[in-house]
Structures are given as structure tokens and as C-alpha cells.
N, C-alpha and C. Protein backbone atom coordinates (compact mmCIF):
# COMPACT_ATOMS: atom_id res chain seq x y z
N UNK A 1 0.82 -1.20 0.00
CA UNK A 1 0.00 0.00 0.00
C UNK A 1 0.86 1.25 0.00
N UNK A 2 1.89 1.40 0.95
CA UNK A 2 2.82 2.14 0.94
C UNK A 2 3.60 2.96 -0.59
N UNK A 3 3.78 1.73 -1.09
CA UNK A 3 4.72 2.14 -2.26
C UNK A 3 3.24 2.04 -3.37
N UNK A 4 2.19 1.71 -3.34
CA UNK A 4 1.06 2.54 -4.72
C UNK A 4 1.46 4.29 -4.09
N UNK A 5 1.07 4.47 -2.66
CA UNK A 5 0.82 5.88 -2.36
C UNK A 5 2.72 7.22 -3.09
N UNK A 6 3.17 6.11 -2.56
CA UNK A 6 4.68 7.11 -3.04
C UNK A 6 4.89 6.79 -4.83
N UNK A 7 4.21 5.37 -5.21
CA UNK A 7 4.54 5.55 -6.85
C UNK A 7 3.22 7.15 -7.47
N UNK A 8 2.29 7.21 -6.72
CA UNK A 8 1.09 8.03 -7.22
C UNK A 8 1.72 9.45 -6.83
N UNK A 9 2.67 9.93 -5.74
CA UNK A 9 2.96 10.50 -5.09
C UNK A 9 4.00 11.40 -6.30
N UNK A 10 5.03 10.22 -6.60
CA UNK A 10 5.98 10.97 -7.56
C UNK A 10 5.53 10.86 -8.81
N UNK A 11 4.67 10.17 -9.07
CA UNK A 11 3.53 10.75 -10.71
C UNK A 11 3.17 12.45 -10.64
N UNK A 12 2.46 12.52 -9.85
CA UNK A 12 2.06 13.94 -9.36
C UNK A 12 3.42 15.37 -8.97
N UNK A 13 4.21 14.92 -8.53
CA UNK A 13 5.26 15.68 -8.35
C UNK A 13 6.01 15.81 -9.73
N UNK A 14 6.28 14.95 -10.63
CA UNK A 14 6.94 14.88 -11.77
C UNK A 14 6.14 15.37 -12.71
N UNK A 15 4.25 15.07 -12.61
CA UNK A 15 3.84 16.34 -13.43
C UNK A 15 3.82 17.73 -12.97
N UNK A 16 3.50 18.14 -11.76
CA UNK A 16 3.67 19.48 -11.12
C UNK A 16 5.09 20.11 -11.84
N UNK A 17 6.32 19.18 -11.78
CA UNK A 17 7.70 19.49 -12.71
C UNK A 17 7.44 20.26 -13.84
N UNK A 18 6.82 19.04 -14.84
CA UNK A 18 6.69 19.10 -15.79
C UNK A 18 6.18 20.70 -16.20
N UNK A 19 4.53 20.88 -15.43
CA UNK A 19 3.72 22.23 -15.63
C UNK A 19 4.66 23.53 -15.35
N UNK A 20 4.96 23.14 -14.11
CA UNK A 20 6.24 24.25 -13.38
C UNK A 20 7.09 25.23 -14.71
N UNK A 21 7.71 23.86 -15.01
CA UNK A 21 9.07 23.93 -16.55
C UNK A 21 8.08 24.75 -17.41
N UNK A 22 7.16 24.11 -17.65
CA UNK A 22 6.58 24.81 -19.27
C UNK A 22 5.95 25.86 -18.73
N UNK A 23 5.48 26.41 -17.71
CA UNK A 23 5.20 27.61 -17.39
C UNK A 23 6.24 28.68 -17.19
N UNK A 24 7.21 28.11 -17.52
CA UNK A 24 8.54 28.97 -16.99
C UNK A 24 8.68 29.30 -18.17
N UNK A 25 8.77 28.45 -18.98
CA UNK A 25 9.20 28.61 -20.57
C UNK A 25 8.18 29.04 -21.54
N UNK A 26 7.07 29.45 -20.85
CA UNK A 26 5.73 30.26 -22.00
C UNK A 26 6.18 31.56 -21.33
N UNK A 27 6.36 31.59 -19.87
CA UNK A 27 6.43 33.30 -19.70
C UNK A 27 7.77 34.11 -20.46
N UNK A 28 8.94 33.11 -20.65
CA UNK A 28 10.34 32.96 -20.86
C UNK A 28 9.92 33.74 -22.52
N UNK A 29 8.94 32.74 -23.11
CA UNK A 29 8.32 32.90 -24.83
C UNK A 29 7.98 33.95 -24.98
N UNK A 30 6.69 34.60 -23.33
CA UNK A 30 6.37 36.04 -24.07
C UNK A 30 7.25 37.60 -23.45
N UNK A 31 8.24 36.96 -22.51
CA UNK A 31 9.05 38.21 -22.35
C UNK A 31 10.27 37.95 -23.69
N UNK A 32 10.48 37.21 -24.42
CA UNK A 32 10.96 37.77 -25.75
C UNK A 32 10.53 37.99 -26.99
N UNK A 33 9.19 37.44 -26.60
CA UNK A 33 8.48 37.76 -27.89
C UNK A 33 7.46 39.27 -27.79
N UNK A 34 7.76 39.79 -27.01
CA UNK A 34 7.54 41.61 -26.14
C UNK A 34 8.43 42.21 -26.55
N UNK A 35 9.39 41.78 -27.25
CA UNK A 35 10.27 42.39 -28.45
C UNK A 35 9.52 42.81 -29.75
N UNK A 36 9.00 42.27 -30.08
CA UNK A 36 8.04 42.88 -31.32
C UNK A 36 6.54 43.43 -30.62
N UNK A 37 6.56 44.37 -30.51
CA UNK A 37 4.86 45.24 -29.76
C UNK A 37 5.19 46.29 -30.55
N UNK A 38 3.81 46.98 -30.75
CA UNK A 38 3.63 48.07 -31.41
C UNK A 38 3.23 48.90 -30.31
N UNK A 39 2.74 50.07 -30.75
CA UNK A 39 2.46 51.38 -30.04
C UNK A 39 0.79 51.22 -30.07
N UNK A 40 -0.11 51.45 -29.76
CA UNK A 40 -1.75 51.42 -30.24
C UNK A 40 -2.10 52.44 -28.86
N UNK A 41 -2.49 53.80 -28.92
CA UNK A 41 -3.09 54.45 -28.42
C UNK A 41 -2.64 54.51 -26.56
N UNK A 42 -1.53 54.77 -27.05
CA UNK A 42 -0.58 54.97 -25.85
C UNK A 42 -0.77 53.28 -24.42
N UNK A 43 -0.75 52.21 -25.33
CA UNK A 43 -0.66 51.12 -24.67
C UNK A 43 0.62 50.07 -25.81
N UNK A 44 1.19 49.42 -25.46
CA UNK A 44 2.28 48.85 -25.98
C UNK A 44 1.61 47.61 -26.67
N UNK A 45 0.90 46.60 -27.67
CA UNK A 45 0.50 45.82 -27.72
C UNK A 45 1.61 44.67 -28.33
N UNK A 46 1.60 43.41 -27.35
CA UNK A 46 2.49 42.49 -27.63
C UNK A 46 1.78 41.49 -27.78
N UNK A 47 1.74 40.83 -29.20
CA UNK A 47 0.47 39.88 -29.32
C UNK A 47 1.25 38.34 -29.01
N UNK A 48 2.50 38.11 -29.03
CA UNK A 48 3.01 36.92 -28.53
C UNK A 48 2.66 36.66 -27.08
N UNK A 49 2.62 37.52 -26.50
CA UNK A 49 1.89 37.43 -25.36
C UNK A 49 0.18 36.57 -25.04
N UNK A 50 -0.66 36.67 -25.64
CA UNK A 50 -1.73 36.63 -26.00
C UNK A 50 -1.61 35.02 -26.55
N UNK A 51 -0.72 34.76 -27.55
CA UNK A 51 -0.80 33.41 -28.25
C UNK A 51 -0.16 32.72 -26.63
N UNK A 52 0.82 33.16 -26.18
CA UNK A 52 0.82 31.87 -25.18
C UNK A 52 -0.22 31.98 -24.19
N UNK A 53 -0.91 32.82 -23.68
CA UNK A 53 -1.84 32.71 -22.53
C UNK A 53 -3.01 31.90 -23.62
N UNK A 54 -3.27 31.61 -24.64
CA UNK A 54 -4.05 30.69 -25.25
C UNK A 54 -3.07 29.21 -25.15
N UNK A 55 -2.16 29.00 -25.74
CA UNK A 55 -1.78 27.89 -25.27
C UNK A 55 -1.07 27.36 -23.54
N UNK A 56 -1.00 28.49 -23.04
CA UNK A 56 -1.25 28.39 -21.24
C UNK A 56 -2.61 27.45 -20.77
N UNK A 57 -3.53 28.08 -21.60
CA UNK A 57 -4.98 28.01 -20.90
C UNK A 57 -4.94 26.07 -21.85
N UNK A 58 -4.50 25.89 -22.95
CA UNK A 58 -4.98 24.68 -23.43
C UNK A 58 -4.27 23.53 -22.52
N UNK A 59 -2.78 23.77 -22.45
CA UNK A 59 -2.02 22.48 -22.15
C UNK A 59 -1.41 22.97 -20.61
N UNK A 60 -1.50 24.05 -19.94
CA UNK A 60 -1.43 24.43 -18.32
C UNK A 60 -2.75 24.38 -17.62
N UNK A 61 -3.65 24.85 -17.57
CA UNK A 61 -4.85 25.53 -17.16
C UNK A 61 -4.61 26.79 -16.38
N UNK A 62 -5.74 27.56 -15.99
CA UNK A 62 -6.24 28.88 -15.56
C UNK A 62 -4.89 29.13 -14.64
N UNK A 63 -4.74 28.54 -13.94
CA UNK A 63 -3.81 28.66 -12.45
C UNK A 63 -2.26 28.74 -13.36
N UNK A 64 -1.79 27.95 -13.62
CA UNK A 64 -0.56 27.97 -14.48
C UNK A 64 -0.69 29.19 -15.22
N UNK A 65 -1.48 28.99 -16.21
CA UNK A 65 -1.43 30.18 -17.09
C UNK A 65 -1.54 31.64 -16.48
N UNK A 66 -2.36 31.72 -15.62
CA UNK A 66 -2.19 33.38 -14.90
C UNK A 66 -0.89 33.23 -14.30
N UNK A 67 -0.02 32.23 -13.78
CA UNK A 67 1.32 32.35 -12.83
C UNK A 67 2.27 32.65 -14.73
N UNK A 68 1.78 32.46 -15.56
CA UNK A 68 2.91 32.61 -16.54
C UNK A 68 2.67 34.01 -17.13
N UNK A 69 1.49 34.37 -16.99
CA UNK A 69 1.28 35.84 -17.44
C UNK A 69 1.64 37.18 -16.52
N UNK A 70 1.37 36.72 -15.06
CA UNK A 70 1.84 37.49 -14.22
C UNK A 70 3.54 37.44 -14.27
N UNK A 71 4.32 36.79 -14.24
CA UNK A 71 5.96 36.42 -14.29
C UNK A 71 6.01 36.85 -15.40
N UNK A 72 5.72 36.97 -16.90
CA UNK A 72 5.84 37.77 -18.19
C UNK A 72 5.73 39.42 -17.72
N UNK A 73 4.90 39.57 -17.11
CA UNK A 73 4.16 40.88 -16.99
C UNK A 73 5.33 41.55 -16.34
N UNK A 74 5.92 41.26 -15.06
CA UNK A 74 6.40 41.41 -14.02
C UNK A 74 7.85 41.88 -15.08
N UNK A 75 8.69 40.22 -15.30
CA UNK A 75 9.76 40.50 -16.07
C UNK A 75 9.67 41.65 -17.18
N UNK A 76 8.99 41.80 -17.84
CA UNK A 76 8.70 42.93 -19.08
C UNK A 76 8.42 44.66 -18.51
N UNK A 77 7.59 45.08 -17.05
CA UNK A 77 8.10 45.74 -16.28
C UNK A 77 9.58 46.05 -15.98
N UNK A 78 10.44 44.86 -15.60
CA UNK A 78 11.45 45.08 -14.83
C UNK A 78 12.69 45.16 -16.35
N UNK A 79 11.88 45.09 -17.08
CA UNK A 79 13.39 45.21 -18.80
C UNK A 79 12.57 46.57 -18.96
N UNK A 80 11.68 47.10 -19.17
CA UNK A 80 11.52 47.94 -19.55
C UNK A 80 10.41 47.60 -20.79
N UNK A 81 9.94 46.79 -21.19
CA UNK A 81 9.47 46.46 -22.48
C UNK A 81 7.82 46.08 -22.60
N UNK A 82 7.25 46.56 -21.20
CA UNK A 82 6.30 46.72 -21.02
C UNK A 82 5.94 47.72 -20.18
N UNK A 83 4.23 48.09 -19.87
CA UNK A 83 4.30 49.09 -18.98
C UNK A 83 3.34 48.28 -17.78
N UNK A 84 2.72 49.00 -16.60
CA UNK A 84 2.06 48.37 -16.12
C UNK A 84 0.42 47.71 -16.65
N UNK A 85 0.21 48.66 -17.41
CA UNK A 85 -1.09 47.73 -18.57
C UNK A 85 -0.49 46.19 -18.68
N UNK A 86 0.26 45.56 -18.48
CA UNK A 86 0.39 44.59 -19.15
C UNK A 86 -0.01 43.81 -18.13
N UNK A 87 -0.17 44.07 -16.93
CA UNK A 87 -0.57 42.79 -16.21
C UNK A 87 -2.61 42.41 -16.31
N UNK A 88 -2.94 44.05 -16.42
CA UNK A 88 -4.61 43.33 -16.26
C UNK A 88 -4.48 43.17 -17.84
N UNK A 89 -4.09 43.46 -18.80
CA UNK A 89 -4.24 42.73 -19.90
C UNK A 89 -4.10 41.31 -20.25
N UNK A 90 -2.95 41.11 -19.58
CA UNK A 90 -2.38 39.41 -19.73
C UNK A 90 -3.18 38.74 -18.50
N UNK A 91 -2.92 39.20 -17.51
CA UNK A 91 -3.34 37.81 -16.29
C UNK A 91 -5.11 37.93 -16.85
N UNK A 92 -5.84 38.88 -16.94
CA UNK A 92 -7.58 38.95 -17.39
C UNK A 92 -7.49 37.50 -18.25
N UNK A 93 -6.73 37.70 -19.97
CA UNK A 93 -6.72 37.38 -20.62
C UNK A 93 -6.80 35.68 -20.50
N UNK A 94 -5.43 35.00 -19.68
CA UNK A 94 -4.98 34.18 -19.15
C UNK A 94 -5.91 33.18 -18.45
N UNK A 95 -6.28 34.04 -17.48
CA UNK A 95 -7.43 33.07 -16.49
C UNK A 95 -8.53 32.84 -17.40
N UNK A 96 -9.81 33.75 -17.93
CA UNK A 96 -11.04 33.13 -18.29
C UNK A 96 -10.53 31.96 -19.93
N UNK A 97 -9.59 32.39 -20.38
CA UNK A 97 -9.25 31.67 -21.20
C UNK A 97 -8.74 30.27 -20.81
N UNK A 98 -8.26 30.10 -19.83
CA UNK A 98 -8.20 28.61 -18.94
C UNK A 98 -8.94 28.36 -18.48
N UNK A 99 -10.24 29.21 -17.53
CA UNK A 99 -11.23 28.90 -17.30
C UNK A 99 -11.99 28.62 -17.97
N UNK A 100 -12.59 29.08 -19.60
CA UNK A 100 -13.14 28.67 -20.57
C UNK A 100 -13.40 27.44 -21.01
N UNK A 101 -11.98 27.15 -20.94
CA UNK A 101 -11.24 25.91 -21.41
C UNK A 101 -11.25 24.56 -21.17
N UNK A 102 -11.03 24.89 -19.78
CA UNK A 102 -11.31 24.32 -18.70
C UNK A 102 -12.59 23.53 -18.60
N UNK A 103 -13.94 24.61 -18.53
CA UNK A 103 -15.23 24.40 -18.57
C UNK A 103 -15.60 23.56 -20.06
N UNK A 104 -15.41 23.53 -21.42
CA UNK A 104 -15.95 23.40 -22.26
C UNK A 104 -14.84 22.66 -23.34
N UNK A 105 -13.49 22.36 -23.17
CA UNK A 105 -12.50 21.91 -23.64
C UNK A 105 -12.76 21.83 -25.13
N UNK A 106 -13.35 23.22 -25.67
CA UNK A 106 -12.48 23.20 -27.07
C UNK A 106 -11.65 24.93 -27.23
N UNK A 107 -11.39 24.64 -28.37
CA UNK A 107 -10.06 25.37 -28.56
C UNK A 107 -10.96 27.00 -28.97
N UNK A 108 -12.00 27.21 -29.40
CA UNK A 108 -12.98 28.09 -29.54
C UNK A 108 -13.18 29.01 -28.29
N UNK A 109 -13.34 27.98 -27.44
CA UNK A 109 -13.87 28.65 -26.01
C UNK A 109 -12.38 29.07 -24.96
N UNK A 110 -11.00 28.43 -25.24
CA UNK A 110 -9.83 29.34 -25.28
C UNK A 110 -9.90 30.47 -26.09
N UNK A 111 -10.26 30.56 -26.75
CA UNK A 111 -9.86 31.81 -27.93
C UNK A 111 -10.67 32.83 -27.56
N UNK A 112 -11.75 32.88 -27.11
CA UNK A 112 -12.85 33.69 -26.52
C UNK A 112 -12.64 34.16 -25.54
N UNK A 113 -12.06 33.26 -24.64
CA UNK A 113 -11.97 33.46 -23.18
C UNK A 113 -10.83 34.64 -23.48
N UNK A 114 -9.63 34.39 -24.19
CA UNK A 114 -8.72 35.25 -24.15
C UNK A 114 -8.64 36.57 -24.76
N UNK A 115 -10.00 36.83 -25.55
CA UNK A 115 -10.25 37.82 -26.29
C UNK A 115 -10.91 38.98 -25.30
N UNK A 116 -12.04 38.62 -24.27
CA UNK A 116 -12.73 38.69 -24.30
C UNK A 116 -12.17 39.10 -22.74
N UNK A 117 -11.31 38.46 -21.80
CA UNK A 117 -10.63 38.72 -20.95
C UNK A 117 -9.92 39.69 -21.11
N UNK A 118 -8.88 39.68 -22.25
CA UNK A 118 -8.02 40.86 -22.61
C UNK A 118 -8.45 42.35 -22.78
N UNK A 119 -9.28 42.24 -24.08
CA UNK A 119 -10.08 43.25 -24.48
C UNK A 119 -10.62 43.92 -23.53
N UNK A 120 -12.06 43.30 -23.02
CA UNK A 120 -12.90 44.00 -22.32
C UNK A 120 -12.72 43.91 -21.00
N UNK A 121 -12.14 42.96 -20.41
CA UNK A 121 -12.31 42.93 -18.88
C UNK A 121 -10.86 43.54 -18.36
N UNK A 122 -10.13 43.01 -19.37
CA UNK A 122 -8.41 43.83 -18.96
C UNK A 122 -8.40 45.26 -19.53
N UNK A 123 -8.84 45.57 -20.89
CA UNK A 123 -9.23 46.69 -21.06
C UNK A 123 -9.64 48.04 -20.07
N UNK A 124 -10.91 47.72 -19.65
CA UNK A 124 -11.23 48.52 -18.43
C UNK A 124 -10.69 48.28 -16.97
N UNK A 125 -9.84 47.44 -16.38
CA UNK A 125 -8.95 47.21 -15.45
C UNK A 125 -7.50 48.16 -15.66
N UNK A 126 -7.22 48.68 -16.76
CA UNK A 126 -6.49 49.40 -17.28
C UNK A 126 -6.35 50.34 -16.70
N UNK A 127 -8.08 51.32 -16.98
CA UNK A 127 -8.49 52.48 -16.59
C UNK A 127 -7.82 53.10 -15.06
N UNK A 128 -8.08 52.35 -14.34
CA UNK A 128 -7.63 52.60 -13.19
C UNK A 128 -5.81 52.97 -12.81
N UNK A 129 -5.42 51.97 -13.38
CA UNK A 129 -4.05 51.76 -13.19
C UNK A 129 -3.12 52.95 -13.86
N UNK A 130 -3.90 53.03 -15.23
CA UNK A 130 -3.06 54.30 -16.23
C UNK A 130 -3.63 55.43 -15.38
N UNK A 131 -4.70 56.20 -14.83
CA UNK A 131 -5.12 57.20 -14.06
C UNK A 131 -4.55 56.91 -12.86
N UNK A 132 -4.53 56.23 -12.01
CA UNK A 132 -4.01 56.32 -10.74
C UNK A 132 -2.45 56.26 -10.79
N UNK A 133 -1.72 54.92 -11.29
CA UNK A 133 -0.98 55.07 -11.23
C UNK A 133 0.35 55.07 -12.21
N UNK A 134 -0.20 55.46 -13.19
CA UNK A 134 0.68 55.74 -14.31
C UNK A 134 0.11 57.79 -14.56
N UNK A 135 -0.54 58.08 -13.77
CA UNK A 135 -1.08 59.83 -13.97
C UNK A 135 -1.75 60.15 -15.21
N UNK A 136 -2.44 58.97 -15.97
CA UNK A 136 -2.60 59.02 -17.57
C UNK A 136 -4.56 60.15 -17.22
N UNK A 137 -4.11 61.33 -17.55
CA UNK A 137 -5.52 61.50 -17.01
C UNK A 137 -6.28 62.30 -18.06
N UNK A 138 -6.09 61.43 -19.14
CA UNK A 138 -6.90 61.35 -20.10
C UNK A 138 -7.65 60.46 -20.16
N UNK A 139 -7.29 59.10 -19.59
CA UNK A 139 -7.90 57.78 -19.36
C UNK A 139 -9.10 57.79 -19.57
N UNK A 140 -10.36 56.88 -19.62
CA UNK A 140 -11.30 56.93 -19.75
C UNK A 140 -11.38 55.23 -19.80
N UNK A 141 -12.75 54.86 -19.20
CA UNK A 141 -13.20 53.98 -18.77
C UNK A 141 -12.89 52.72 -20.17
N UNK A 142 -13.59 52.94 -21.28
CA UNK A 142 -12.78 52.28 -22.23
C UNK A 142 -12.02 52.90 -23.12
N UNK A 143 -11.10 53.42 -22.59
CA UNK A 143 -9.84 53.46 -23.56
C UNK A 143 -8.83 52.69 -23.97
N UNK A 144 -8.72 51.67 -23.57
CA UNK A 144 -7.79 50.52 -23.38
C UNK A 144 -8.24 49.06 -24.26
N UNK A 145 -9.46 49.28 -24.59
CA UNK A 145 -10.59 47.84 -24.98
C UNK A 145 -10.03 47.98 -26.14
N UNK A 146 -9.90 49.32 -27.22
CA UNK A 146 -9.68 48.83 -28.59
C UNK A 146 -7.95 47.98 -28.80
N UNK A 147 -7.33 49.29 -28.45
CA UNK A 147 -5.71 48.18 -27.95
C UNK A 147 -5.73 47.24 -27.90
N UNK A 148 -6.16 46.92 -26.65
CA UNK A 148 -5.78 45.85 -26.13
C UNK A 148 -6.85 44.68 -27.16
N UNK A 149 -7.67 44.89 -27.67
CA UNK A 149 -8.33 43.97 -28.79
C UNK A 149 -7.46 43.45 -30.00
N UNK A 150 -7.16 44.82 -30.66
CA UNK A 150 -6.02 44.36 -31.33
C UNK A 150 -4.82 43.51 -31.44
N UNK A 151 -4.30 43.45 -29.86
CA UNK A 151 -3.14 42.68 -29.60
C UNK A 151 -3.54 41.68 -29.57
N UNK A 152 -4.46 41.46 -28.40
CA UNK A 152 -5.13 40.10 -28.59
C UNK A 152 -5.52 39.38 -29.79
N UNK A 153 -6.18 39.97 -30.28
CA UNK A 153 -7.02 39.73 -31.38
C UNK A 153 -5.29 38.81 -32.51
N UNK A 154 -4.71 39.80 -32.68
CA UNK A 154 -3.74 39.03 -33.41
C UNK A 154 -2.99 37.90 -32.83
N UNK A 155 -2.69 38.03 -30.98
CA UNK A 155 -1.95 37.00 -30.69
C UNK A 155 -2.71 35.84 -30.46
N UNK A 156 -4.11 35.75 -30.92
CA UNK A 156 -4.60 34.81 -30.62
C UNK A 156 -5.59 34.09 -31.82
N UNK A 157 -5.11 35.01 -33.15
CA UNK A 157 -5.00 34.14 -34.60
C UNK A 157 -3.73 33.43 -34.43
N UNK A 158 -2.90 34.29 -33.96
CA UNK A 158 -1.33 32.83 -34.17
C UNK A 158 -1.25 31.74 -33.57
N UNK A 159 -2.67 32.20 -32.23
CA UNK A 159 -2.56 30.37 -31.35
C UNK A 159 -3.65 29.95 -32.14
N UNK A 160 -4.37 30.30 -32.80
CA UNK A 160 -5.42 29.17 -33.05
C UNK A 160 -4.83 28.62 -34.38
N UNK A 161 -4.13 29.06 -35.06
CA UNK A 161 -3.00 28.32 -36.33
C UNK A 161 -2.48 27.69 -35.69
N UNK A 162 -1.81 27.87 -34.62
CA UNK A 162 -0.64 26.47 -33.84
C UNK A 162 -1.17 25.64 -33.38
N UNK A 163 -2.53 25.83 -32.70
CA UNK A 163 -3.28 24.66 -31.64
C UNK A 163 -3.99 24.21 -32.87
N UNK A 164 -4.80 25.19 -34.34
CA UNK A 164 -5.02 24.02 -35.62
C UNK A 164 -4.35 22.82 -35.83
N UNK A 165 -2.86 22.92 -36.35
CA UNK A 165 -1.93 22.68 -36.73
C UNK A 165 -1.83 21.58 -35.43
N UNK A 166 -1.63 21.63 -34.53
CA UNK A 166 -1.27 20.46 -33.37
C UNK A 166 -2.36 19.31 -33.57
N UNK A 167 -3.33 20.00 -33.85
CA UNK A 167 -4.40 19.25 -33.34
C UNK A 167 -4.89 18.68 -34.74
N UNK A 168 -5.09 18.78 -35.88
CA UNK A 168 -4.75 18.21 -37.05
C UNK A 168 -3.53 17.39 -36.72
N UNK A 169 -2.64 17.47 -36.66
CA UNK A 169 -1.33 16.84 -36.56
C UNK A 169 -1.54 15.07 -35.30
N UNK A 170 -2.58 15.43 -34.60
CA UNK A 170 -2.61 14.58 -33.30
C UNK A 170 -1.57 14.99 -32.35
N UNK A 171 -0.87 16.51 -32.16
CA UNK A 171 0.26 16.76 -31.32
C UNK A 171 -0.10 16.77 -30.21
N UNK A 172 -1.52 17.98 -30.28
CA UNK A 172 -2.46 18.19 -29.12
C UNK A 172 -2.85 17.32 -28.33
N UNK A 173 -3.44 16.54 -28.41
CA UNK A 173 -3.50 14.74 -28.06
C UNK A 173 -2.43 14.78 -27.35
N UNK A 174 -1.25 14.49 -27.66
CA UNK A 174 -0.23 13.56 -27.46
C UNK A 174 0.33 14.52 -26.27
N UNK A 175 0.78 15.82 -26.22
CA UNK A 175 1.05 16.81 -25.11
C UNK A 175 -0.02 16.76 -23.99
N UNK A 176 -0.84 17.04 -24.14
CA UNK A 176 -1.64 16.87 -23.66
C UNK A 176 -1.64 15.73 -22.50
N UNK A 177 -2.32 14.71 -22.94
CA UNK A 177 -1.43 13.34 -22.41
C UNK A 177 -0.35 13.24 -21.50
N UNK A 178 1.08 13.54 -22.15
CA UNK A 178 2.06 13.79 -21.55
C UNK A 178 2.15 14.35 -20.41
N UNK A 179 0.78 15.47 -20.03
CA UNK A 179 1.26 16.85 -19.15
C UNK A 179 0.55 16.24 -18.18
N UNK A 180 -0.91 15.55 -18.24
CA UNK A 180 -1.33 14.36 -17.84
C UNK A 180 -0.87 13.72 -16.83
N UNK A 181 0.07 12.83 -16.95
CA UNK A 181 0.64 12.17 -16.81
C UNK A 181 1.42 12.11 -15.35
């Protein structure tokens, strides 16, 4: 009995590893891929960002994926290559898109979640942050929704081509599985 509980024991610890690693290495993905952002209405939009909190939410879930968007957010603060918008943009984005996901496990209801998080719910979470504490006091309640749509909006055509592509392929499956495991 002993050794089922410690073989089940280090199953679970070796996937916790596993999630740990690849959450390290999606936030790792979008603090260099925060190298290419544009300018959109005095918010920085980094749509690599966006494609991994969609594949966060498919093969991490909600919890992982907000710990990889917040650690992106944070690091991209601390280089300079983001501003503070980036956290209710990404972590919003992150969670209902794992939560989505989560709830309804197709790749549609990621893509939504992260649009829809980003855009509108990180969008106006913005408001506050650029007025209070960025002094932006032009701000306005949605000023942030079209931006931040845009970014999204593009970083999360490039995940639904990759999670296509996986999932045609049987990759999705097979990772999946793996993370599982």
C-alpha cells in the first residue's frame, strides 16, 4: 500500500515538474516575444503574449497560465518592455481563457476566453491603473478595450493556427497526455 501511495505520489510531483518547466518557458516565450509590440493608443500591444496565454490556458490551465502571465508581466516591467497595462491585460486574458477551457474543452472557447478577458475585462482594469498610477488623465473607462483587442485579437490568430496545426497533426493529443501524466 505504501509504495502505490509514493509511486502516485511521484507521478504527481513529476507532473507538477513538468507544468512548473513549461510555465517557466511560456512566460520565458512572451518576455521575448515583447520584443516585437507596437504602439496602439498609448498602450504597448504584444500579441506573442496573448498566443501563449491561449496555449497556457490549453495544455497548463487557468492557475498555471495566470502564474505565466503574471511572471511575463512582471519581467517585461522590470526590462523595460512593457508598462504596467500589461498585467490586467495578460493575467484577465490568461485566467477566463483557462477557465473557458477548462469548462468546455475546445479550442474556440480558449480563444474567446482570451479575447474577451483581454479586451474587455483587462481593457477597463487598465483604466484605473493608467489614471491612478501611471497619472494618464486622459484615461477613460474604455480606452484601453480597442488596444488591447487588437493585440489580442492578433496574438490569438497565431494560437489558433498552432493549436489548428497540433491538433490536425494529433500533437495536441499527445502533449496533452504527456502533461497528464
Amino acid at each position: 500500500m505504501g509504495e502505490n501511495t509514493n509511486n502516485t505520489n511521484s507521478s504527481a510531483n513529476a507532473n507538477n515538474t513538468k507544468k512548473i518547466a513549461l510555465t517557466a518557458m511560456m512566460a520565458a516565450i512572451a518576455v521575448v516575444g515583447s520584443t516585437f509590440s507596437f504602439p496602439v493608443f498609448g498602450s504597448k500591444c504584444a500579441p506573442v503574449q496573448h498566443m501563449v496565454n491561449v496555449l497556457c490556458a490549453v495544455f497548463l490551465g487557468p492557475g498555471y497560465g495566470l502564474a505565466a502571465a503574471y511572471i511575463a508581466s512582471l519581467i517585461r516591467n522590470f526590462l523595460g518592455l512593457g508598462t504596467l497595462l500589461a498585467f490586467p491585460g495578460s493575467m484577465c486574458g490568461a485566467l477566463l481563457s483557462g477557465l473557458l477551457y477548462k469548462k468546455f474543452q475546445t479550442l474556440p472557447a480558449a480563444y474567446v476566453g482570451e479575447i474577451f478577458g483581454t479586451a474587455v475585462i483587462g481593457g477597463m482594469l487598465a483604466f484605473p491603473i493608467a489614471r491612478l498610477a501611471m497619472g494618464n488623465g486622459t484615461a477613460a473607462l474604455f480606452t484601453f478595450v480597442v488596444p488591447f483587442l487588437i493585440s489580442t485579437a492578433g496574438g490569438t490568430i497565431i494560437a489558433a493556427i498552432i493549436t489548428g496545426v497540433m491538433k490536425g497533426t494529433g500533437v495536441l493529443a499527445s502533449l496533452k497526455t504527456q502533461l497528464a501524466e
